[in-house]
C-alpha atoms as a PDB file:
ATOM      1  CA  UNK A   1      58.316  75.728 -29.654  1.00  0.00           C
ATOM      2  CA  UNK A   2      59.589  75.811 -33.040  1.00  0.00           C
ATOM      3  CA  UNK A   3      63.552  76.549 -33.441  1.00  0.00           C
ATOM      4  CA  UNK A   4      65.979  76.301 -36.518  1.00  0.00           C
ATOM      5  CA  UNK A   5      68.554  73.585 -35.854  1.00  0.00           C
ATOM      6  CA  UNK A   6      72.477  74.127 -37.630  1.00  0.00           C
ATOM      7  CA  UNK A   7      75.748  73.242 -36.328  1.00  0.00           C
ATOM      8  CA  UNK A   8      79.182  74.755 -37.132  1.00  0.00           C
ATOM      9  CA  UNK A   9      81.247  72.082 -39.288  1.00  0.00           C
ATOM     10  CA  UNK A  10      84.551  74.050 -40.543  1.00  0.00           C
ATOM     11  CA  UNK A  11      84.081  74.361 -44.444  1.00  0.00           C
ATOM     12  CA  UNK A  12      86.056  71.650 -46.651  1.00  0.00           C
ATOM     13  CA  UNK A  13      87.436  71.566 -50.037  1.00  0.00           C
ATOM     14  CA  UNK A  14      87.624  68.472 -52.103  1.00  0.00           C
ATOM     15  CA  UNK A  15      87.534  66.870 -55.609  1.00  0.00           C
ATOM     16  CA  UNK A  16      85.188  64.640 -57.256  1.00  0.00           C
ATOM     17  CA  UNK A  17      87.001  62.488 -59.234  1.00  0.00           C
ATOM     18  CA  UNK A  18      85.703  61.320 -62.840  1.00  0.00           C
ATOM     19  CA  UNK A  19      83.954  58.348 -61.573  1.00  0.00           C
ATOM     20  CA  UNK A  20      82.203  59.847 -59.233  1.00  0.00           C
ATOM     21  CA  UNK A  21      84.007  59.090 -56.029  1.00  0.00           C
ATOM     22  CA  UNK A  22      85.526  61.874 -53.709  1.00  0.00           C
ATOM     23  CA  UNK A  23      88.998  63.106 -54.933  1.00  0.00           C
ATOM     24  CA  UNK A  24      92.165  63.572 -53.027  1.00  0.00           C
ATOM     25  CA  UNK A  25      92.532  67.651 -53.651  1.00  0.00           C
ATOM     26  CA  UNK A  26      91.066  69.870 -55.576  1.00  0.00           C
ATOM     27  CA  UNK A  27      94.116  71.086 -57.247  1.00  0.00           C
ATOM     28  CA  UNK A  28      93.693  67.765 -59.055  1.00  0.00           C
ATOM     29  CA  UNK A  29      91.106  70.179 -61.675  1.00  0.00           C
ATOM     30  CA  UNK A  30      93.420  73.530 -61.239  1.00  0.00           C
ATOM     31  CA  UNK A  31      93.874  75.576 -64.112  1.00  0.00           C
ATOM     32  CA  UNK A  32      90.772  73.978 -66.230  1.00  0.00           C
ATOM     33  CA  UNK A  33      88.337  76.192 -67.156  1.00  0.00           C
ATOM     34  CA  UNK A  34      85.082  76.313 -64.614  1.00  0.00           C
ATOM     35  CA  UNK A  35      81.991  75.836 -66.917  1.00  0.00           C
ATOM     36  CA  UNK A  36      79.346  76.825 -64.497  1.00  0.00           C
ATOM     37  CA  UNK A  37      79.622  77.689 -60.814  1.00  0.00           C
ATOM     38  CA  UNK A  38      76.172  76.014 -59.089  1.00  0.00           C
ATOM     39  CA  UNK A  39      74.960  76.790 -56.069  1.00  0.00           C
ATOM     40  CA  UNK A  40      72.279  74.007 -55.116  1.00  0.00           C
ATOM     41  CA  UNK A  41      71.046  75.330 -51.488  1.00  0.00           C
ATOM     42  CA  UNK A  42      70.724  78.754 -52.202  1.00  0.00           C
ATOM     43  CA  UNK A  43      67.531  80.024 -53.413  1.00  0.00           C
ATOM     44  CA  UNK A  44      66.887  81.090 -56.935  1.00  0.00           C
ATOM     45  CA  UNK A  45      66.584  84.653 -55.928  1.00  0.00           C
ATOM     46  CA  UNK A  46      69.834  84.597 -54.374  1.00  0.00           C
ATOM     47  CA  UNK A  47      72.322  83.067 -56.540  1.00  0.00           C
ATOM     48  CA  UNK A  48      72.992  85.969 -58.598  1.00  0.00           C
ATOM     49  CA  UNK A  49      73.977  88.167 -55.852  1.00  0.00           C
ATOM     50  CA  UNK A  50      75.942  85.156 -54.123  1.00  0.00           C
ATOM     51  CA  UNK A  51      78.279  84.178 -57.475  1.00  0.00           C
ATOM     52  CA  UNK A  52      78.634  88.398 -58.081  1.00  0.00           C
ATOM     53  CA  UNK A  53      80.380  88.174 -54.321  1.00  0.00           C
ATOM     54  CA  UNK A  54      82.818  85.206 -54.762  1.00  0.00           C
ATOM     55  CA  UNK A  55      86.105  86.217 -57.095  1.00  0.00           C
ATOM     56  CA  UNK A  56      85.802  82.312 -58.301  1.00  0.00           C
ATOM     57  CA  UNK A  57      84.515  82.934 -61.714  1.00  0.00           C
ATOM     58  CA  UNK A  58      83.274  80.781 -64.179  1.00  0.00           C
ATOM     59  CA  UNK A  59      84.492  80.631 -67.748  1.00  0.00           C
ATOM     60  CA  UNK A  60      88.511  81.128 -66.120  1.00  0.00           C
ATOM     61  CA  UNK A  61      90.522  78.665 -64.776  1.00  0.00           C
ATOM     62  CA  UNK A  62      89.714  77.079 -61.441  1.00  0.00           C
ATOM     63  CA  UNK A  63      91.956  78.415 -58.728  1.00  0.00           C
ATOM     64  CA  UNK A  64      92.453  76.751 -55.347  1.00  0.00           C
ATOM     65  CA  UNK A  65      93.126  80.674 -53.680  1.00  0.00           C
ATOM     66  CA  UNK A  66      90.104  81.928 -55.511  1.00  0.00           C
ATOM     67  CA  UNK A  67      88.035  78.791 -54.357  1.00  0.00           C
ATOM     68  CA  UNK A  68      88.883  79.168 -50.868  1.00  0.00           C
ATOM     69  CA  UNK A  69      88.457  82.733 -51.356  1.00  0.00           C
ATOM     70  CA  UNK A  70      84.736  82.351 -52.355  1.00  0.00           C
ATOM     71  CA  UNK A  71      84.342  80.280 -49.259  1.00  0.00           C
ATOM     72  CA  UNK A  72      85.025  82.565 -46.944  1.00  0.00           C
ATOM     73  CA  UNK A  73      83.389  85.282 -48.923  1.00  0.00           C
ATOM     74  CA  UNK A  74      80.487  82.890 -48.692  1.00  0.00           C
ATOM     75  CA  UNK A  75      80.913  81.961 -44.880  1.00  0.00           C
ATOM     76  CA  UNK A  76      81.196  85.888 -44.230  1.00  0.00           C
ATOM     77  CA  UNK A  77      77.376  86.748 -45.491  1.00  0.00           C
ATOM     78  CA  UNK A  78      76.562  84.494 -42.069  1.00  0.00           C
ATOM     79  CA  UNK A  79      74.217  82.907 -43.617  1.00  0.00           C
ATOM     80  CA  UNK A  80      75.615  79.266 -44.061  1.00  0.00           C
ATOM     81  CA  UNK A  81      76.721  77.260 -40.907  1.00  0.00           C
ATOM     82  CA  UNK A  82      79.028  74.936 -43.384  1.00  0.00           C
ATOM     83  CA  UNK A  83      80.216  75.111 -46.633  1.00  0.00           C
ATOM     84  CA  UNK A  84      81.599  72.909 -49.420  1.00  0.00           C
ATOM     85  CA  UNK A  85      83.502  73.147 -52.567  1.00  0.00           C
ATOM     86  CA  UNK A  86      83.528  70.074 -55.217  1.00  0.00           C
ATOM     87  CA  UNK A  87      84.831  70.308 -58.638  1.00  0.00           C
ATOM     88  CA  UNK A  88      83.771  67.649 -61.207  1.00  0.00           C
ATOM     89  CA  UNK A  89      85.180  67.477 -64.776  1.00  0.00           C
ATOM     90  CA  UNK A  90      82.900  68.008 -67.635  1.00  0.00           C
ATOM     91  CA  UNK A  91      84.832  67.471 -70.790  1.00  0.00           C
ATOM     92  CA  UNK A  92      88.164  69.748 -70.854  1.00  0.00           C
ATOM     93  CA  UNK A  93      86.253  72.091 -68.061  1.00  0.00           C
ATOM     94  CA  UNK A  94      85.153  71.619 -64.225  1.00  0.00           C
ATOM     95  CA  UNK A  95      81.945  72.479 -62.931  1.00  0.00           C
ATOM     96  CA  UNK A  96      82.420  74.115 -59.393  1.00  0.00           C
ATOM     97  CA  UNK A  97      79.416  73.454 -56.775  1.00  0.00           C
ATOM     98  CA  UNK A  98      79.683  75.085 -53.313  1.00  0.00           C
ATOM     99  CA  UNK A  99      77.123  72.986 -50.856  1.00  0.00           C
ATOM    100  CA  UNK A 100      76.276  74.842 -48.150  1.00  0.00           C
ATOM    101  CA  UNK A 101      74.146  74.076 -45.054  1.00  0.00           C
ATOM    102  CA  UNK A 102      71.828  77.160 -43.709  1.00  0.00           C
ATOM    103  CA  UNK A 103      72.384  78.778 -40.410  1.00  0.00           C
ATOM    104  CA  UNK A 104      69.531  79.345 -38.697  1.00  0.00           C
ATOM    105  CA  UNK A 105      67.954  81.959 -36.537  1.00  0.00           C
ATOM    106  CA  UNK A 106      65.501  83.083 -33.457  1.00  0.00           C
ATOM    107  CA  UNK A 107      62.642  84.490 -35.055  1.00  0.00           C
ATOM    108  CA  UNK A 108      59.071  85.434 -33.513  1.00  0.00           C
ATOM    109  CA  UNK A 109      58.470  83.715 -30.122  1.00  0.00           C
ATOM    110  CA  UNK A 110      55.082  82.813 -29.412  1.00  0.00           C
ATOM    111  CA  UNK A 111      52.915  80.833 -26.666  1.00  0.00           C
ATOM    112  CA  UNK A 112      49.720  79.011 -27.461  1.00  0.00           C
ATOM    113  CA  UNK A 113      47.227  77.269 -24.796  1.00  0.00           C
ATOM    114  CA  UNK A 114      49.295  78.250 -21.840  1.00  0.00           C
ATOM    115  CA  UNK A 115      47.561  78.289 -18.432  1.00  0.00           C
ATOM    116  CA  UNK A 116      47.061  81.421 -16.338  1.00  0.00           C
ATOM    117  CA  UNK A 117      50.175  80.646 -14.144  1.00  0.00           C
ATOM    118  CA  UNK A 118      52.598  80.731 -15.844  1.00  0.00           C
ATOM    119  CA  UNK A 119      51.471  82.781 -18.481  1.00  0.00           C
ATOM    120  CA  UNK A 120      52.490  83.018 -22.160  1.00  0.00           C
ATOM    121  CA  UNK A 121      55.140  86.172 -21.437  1.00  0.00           C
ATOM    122  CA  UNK A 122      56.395  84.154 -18.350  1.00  0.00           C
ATOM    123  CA  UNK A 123      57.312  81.087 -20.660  1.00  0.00           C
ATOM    124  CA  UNK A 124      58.540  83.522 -23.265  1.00  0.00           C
ATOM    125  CA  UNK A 125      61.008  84.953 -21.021  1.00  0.00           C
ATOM    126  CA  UNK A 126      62.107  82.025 -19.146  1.00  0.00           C
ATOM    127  CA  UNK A 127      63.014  80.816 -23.074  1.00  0.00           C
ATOM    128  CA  UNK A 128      65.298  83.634 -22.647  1.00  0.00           C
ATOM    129  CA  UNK A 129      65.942  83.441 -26.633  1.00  0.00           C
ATOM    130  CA  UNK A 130      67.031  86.644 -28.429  1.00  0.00           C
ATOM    131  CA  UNK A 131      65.302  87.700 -31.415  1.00  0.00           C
ATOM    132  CA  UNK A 132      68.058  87.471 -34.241  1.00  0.00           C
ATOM    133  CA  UNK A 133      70.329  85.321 -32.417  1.00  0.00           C
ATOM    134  CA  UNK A 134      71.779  82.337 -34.236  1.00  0.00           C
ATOM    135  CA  UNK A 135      70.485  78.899 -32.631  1.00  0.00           C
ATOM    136  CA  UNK A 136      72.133  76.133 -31.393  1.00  0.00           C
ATOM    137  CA  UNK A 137      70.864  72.682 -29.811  1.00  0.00           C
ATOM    138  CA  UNK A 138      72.959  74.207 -26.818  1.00  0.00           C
ATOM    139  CA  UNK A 139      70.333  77.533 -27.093  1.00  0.00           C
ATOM    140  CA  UNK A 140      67.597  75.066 -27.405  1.00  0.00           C
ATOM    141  CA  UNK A 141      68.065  72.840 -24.765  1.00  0.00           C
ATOM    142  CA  UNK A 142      69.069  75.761 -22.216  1.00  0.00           C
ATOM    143  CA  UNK A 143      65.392  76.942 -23.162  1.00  0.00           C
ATOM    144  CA  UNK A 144      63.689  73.566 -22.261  1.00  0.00           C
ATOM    145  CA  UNK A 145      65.439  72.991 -18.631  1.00  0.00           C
ATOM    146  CA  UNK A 146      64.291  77.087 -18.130  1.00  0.00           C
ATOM    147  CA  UNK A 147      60.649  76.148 -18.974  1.00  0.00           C
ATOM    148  CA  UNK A 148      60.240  72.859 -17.260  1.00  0.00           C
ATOM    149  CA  UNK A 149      61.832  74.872 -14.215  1.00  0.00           C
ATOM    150  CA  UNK A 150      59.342  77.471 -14.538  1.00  0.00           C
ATOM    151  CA  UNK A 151      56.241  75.165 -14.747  1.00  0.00           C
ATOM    152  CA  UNK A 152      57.297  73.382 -11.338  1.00  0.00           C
ATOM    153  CA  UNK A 153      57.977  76.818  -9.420  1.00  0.00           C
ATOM    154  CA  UNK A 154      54.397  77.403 -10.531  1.00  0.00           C
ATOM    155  CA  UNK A 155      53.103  73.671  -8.948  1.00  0.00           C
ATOM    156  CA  UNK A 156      53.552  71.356 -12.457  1.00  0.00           C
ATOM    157  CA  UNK A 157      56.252  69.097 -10.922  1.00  0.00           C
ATOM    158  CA  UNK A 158      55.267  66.619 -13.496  1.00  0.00           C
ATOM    159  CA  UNK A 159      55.501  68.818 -16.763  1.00  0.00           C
ATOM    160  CA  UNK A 160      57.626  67.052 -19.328  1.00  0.00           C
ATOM    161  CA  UNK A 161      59.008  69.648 -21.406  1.00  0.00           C
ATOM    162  CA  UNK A 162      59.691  68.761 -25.532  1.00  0.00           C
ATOM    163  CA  UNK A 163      61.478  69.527 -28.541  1.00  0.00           C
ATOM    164  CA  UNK A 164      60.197  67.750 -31.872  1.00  0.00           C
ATOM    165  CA  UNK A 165      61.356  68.397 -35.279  1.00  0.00           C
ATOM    166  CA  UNK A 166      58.937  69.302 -37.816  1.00  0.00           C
ATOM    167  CA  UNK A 167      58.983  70.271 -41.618  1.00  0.00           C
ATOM    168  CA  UNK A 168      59.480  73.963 -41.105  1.00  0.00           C
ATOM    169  CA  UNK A 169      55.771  74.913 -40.959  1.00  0.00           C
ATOM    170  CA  UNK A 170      53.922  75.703 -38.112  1.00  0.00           C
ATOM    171  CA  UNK A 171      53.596  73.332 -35.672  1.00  0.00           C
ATOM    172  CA  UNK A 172      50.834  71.419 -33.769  1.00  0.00           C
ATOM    173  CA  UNK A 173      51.223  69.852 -30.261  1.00  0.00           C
ATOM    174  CA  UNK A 174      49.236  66.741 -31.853  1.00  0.00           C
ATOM    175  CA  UNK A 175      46.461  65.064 -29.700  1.00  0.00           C
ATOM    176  CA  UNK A 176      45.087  67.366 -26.991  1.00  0.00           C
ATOM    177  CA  UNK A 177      46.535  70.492 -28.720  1.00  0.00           C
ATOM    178  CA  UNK A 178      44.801  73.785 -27.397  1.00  0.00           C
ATOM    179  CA  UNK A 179      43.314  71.933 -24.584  1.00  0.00           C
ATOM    180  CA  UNK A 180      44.117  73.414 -20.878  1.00  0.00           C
ATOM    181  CA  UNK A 181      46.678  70.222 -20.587  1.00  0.00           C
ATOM    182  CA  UNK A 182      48.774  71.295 -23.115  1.00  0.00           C
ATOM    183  CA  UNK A 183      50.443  74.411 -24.815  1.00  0.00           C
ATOM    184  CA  UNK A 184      53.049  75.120 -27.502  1.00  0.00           C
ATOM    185  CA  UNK A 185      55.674  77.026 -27.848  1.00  0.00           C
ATOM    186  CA  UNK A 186      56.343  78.431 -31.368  1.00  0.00           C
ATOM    187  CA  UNK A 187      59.557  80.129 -32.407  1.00  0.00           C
ATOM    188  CA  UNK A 188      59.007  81.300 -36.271  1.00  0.00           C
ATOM    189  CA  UNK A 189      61.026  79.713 -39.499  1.00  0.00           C
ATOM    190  CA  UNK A 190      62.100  76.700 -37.618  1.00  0.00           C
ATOM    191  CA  UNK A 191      62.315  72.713 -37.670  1.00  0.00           C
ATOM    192  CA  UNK A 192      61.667  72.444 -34.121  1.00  0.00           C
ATOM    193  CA  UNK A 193      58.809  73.289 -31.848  1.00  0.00           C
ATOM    194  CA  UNK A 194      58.685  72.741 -28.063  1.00  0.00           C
ATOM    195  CA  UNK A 195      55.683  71.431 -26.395  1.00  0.00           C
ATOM    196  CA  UNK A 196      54.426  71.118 -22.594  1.00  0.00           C
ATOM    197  CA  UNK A 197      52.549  68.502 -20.828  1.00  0.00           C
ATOM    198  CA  UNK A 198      51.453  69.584 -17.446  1.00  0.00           C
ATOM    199  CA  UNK A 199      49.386  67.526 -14.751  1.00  0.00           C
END
């Protein structure tokens, strides 16, 4: 079963200060000019559009209402789970770098290896994930308790039922995979992938 994993965590403001270590405000850097506004987890592709959205602009001064402006300009696309804003000085100007952390997404669901009873729609549905809905460990582990119920209503009293982190690619169950012992569960652009044992 492969899932995308992102929690909420309420976005934050703060400051680097010139040695490097984490600043009291930002309003520290206020009214500097903002050399460059960088965007670090947001593909190339995207960072054009994203910086045309936010009314943070660089080559003007850095302003705390425009910052958290951008923010929630940024947090509105839905497509960051957690967002940061950090100022560093560069000279006489600030550069402006919004972290953010991906949310994630149910995408494709798909069975591999499963037996005849229960079959590969039967495990689908008892995943009862939406297509497009945001995940959340909650999502995911709802999913897990529906599937190992499933497998024991069908005689597997011993399933053990799995979530494992991967690197985003497809997954493989690991020894065994594709044999009648063992199936996976695959949900598409994820870090997480469930898989079954049944006896």
């Amino acid at each position: 079963m492969v899932l995308v994993c992102a929690v909420f965590v309420p976005s934050r403001v703060r400051a680097l200060a010139p040695s490097g270590q984490q600043g009291a405000d930002i309003s520290a850097y206020e009214g500097k000019i903002v050399k460059a506004i960088l965007l670090p987890s947001v593909p190339q592709a995207d960072r054009e559009h994203m910086l045309g959205l936010i009314p943070q602009k660089a080559g003007v001064p850095l302003d705390r209402n425009q910052v958290r402006d951008s923010m929630r300009v940024l947090y509105a696309t839905g497509r960051f789970a957690d967002i940061q804003a950090e100022a560093a000085p560069s000279g006489e100007e600030v550069w402006l770098t919004f972290s953010t952390s991906e949310n994630f997404f149910i995408g494709a669901v798909d069975v591999e290896g499963a037996p005849a009873r229960p079959n590969g729609n039967q495990i689908v549905n008892a995943a009862k994930f939406q297509l497009g809905e945001l995940y959340s460990q909650e999502k995911l582990n709802r999913a897990l308790e529906n599937i190992r119920q499933l497998m024991q209503e069908n005689g597997y009293y011993q399933a053990r039922v799995t979530a494992e982190r991967t690197s985003g690619r497809r997954a493989e169950a690991g020894p065994g995979a594709g044999s009648p012992r063992r199936f996976t569960v695959t949900w598409s652009s994820a870090t997480t992938f469930c898989k079954v044992d049944w006896t």
